[in-house]
Protein backbone atom coordinates (compact mmCIF):
# COMPACT_ATOMS: atom_id res chain seq x y z
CA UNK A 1 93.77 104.48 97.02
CA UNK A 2 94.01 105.09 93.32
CA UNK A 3 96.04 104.28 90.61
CA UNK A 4 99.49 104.88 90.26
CA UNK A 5 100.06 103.78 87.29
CA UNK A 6 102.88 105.94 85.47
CA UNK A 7 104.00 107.78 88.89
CA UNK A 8 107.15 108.34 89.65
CA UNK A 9 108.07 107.22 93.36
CA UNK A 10 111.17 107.53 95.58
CA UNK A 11 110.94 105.51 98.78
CA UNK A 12 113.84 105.81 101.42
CA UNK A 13 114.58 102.86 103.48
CA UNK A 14 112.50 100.98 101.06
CA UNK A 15 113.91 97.22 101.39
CA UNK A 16 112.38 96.77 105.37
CA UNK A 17 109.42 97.42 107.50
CA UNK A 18 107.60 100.45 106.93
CA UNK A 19 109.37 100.85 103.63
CA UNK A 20 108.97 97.97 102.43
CA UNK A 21 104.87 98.07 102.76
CA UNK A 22 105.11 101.45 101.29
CA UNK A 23 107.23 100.41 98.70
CA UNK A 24 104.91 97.45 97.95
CA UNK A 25 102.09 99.36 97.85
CA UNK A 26 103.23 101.58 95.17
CA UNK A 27 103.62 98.49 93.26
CA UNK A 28 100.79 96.90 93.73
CA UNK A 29 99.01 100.48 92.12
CA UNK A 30 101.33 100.48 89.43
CA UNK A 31 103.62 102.98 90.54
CA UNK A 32 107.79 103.23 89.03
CA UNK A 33 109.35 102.63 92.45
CA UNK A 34 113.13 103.79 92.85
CA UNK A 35 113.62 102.57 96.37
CA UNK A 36 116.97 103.30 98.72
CA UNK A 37 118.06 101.75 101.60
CA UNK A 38 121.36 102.13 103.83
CA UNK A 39 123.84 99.06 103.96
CA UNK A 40 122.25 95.53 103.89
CA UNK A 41 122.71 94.35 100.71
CA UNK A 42 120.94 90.77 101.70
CA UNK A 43 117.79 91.99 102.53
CA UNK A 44 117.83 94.72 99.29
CA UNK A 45 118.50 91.48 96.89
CA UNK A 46 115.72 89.45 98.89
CA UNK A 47 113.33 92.40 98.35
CA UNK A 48 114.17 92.65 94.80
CA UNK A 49 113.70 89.00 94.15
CA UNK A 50 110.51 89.19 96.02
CA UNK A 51 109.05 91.27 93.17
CA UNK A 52 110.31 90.27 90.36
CA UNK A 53 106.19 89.62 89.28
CA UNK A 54 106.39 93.61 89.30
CA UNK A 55 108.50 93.32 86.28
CA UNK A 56 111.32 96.64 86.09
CA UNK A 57 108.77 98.71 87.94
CA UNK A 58 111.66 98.47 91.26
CA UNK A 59 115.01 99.53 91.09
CA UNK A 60 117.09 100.12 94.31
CA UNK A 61 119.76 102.02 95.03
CA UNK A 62 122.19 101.38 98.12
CA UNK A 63 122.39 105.54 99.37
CA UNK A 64 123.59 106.75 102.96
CA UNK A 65 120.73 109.58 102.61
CA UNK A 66 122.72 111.62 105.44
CA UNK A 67 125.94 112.00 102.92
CA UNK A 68 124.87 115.29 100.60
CA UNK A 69 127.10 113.98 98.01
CA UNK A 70 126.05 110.87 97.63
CA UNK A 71 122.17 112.00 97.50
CA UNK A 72 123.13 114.49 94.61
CA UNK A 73 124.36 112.09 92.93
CA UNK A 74 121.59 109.94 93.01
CA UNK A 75 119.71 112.59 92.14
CA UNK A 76 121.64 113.44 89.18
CA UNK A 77 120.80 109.76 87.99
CA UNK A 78 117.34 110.11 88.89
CA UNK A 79 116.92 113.04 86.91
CA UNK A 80 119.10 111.55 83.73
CA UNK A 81 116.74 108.35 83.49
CA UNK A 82 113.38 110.27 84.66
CA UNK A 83 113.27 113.92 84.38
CA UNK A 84 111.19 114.12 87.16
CA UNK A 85 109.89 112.51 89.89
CA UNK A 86 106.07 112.76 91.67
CA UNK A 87 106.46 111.64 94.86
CA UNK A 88 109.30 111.14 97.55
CA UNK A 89 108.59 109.09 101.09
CA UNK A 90 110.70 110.29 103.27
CA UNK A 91 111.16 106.85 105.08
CA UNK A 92 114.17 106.07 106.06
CA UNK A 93 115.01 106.04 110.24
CA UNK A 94 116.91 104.74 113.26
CA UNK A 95 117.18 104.60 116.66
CA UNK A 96 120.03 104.28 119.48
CA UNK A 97 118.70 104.88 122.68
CA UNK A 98 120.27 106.06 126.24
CA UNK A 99 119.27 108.42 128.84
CA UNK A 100 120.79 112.04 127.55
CA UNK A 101 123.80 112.18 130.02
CA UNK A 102 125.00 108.74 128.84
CA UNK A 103 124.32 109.20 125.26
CA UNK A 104 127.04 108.96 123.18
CA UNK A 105 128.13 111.63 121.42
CA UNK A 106 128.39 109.35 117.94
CA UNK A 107 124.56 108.14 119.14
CA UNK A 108 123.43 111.73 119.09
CA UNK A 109 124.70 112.70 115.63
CA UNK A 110 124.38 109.46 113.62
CA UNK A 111 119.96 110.00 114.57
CA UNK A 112 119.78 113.69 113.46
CA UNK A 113 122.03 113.13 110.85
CA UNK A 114 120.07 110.36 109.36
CA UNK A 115 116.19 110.84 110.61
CA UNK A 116 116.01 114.80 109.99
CA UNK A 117 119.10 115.64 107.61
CA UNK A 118 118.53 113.31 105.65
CA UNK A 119 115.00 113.87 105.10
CA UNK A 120 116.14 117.37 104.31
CA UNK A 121 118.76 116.57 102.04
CA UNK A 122 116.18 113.66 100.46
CA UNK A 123 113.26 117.06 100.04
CA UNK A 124 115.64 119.66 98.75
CA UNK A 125 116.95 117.51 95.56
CA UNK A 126 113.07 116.31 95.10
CA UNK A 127 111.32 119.57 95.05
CA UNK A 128 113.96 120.75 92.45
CA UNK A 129 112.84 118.36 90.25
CA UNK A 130 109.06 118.52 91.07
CA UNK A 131 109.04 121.82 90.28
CA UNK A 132 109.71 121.52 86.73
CA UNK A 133 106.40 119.75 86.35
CA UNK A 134 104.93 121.89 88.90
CA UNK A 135 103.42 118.65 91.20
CA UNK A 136 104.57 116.48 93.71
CA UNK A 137 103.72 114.61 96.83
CA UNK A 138 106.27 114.79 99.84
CA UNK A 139 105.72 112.83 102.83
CA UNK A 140 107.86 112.27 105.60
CA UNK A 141 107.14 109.14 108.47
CA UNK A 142 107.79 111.12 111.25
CA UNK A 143 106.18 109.56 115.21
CA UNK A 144 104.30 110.40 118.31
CA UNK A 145 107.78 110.78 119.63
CA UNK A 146 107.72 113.90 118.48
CA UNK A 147 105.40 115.29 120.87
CA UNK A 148 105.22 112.65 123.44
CA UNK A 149 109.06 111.82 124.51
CA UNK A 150 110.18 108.72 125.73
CA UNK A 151 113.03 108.54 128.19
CA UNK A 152 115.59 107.36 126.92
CA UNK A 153 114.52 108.73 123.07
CA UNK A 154 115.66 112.11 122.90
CA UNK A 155 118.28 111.60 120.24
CA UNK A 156 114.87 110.00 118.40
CA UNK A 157 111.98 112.42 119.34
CA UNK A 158 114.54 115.82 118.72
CA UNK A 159 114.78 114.08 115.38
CA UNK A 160 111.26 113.15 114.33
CA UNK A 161 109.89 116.98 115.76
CA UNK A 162 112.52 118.60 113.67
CA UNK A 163 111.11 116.61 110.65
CA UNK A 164 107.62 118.42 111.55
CA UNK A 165 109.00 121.21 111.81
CA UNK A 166 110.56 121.04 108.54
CA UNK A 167 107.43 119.51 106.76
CA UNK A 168 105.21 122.70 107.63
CA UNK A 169 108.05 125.32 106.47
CA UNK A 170 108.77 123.30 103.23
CA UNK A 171 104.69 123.06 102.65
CA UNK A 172 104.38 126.68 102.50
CA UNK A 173 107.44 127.19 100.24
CA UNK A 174 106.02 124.87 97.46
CA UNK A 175 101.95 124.91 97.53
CA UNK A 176 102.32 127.48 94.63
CA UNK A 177 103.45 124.91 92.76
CA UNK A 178 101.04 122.39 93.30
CA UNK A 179 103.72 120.81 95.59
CA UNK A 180 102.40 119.08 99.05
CA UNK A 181 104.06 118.05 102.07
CA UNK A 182 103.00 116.06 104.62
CA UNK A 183 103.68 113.96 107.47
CA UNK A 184 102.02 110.33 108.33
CA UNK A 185 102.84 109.91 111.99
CA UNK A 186 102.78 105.90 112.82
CA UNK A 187 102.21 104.70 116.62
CA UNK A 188 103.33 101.41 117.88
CA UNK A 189 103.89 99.39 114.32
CA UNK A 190 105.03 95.86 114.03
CA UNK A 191 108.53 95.99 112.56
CA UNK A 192 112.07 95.41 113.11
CA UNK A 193 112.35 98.86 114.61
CA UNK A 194 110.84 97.60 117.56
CA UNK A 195 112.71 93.88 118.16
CA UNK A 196 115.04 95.39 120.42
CA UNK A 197 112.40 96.00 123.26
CA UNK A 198 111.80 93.65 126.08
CA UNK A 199 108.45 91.24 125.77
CA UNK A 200 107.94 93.51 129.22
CA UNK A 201 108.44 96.52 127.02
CA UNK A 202 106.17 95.63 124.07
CA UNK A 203 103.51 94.99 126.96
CA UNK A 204 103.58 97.78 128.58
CA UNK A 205 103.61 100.37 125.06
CA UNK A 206 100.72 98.23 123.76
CA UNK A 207 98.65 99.40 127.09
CA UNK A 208 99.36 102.77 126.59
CA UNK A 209 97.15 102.47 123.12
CA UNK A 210 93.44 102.76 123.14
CA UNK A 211 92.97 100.00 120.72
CA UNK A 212 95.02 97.74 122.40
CA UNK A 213 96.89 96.21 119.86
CA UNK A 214 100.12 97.56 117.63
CA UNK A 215 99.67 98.56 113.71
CA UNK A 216 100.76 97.10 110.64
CA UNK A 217 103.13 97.90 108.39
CA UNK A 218 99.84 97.89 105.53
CA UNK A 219 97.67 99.79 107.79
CA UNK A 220 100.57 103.05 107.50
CA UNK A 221 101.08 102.12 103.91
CA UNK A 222 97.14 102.88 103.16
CA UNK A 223 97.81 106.04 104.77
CA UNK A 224 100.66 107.09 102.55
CA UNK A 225 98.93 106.35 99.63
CA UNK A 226 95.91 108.69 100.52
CA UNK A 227 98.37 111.56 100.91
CA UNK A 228 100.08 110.85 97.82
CA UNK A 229 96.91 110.35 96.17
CA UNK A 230 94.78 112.74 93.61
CA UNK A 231 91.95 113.00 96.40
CA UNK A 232 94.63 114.59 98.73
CA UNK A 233 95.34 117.38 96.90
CA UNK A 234 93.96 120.19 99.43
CA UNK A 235 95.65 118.61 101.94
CA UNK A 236 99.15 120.70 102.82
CA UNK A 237 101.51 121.17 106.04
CA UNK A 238 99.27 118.57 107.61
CA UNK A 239 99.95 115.33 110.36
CA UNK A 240 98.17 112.60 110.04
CA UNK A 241 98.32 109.91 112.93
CA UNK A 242 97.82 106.59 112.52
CA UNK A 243 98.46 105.15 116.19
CA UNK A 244 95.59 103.52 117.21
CA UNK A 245 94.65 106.41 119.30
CA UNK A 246 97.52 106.61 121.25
């Protein structure tokens, strides 16, 4: 996928699943990873121990990315110790699920505010300081939900459409600056996101794909990296799937 050797990379939600690959794979090329994730502590110190062979190429930050302040801030930081930064992954995401007339109201906000505001608040600070070096990468793991719906996800797929929506307005506002944005749109992927489904569940969503089988976290990782990459640089305001046909 190329080396990364010398990039710059912010990864949100970096310490599980999806972000974790991602964050990984950045590693693994050679890439300065500042990775964020929300609350659990454990699992950020576990990650961090589990690459300490990548030397002081990780450093995580705990960061609510839906709290404006707080994601200044860390952008203030970022830019102090960095200048700038290449590439953000807009990562981090949740779920709470309930039919719409029984969602609660908390349920409703705590999803937006988190999947699609904080994307937004994660982009804004980003492209300020891509633009001083007039390149960058943005990517944000958005899902089929977007276009698909499942009851019970509305909360979810308003969220992840809204980040599409975003991605193609933000790509035209920075392509004169050699600034791309992207989405990579993961199908059914084996992580933690989906434990709280029923074995009856799981069986049933892995019919629905083509392939017959659920991703990996590596397979959406490879993905990323191509976008991020030097041999995606004509690619702008674009979605790419990775669900197995789905």
């Amino acid at each position: 996928m190329g080396d990364f050797t010398g990039r710059k990379v912010i990864v949100t939600g970096a310490t599980r699943g999806l972000g974790r690959a991602i964050a990984l794979a950045f590693l693994q090329q050679g890439a300065t990873v500042i990775g964020l994730y929300g609350g659990n502590t454990k699992t950020a110190e576990a990650f961090q121990h589990e690459c300490a062979a990548h030397g002081n190429l990780l450093t995580l930050h705990q960061c609510d990315v839906s709290d404006y302040q707080a994601v200044e801030r860390f952008y203030h930081l970022i830019e102090q110790r960095f200048d700038t930064i290449d590439i953000l992954i807009n990562n981090a995401g949740i779920r709470r699920d309930s039919v719409l007339a029984m969602m609660k109201e908390e349920d409703w906000r705590r999803v937006i505010d988190v999947n699609l505001t904080g994307s937004c608040f994660m982009a804004k600070f980003a492209v300020q300081l891509m633009m001083k070096q007039k390149y960058g990468r943005i990517i944000f793991i958005t899902s089929p939900m977007a276009h698909m719906g499942f009851a019970g996800q509305a909360n979810y797929a308003a969220s992840k459409a809204g980040q599409i929506g975003m991605m193609k307005s933000l790509s035209k506002e920075t392509a004169k600056r050699r600034i791309t944005v992207n989405c990579v749109s993961p199908g059914f992927i084996a992580t933690d996101l989906i434990n709280d489904l029923t074995a009856e569940q799981l069986d049933e969503y892995k019919k629905l794909v083509p392939m017959r089988r659920f991703g990996t976290p590596g397979e959406v990782a490879d993905a990323v990296l191509f976008l991020a990459g030097p041999k995606a640089s004509y690619i702008n305001g674009a979605v790419l799937e990775v669900n197995g046909g789905l």
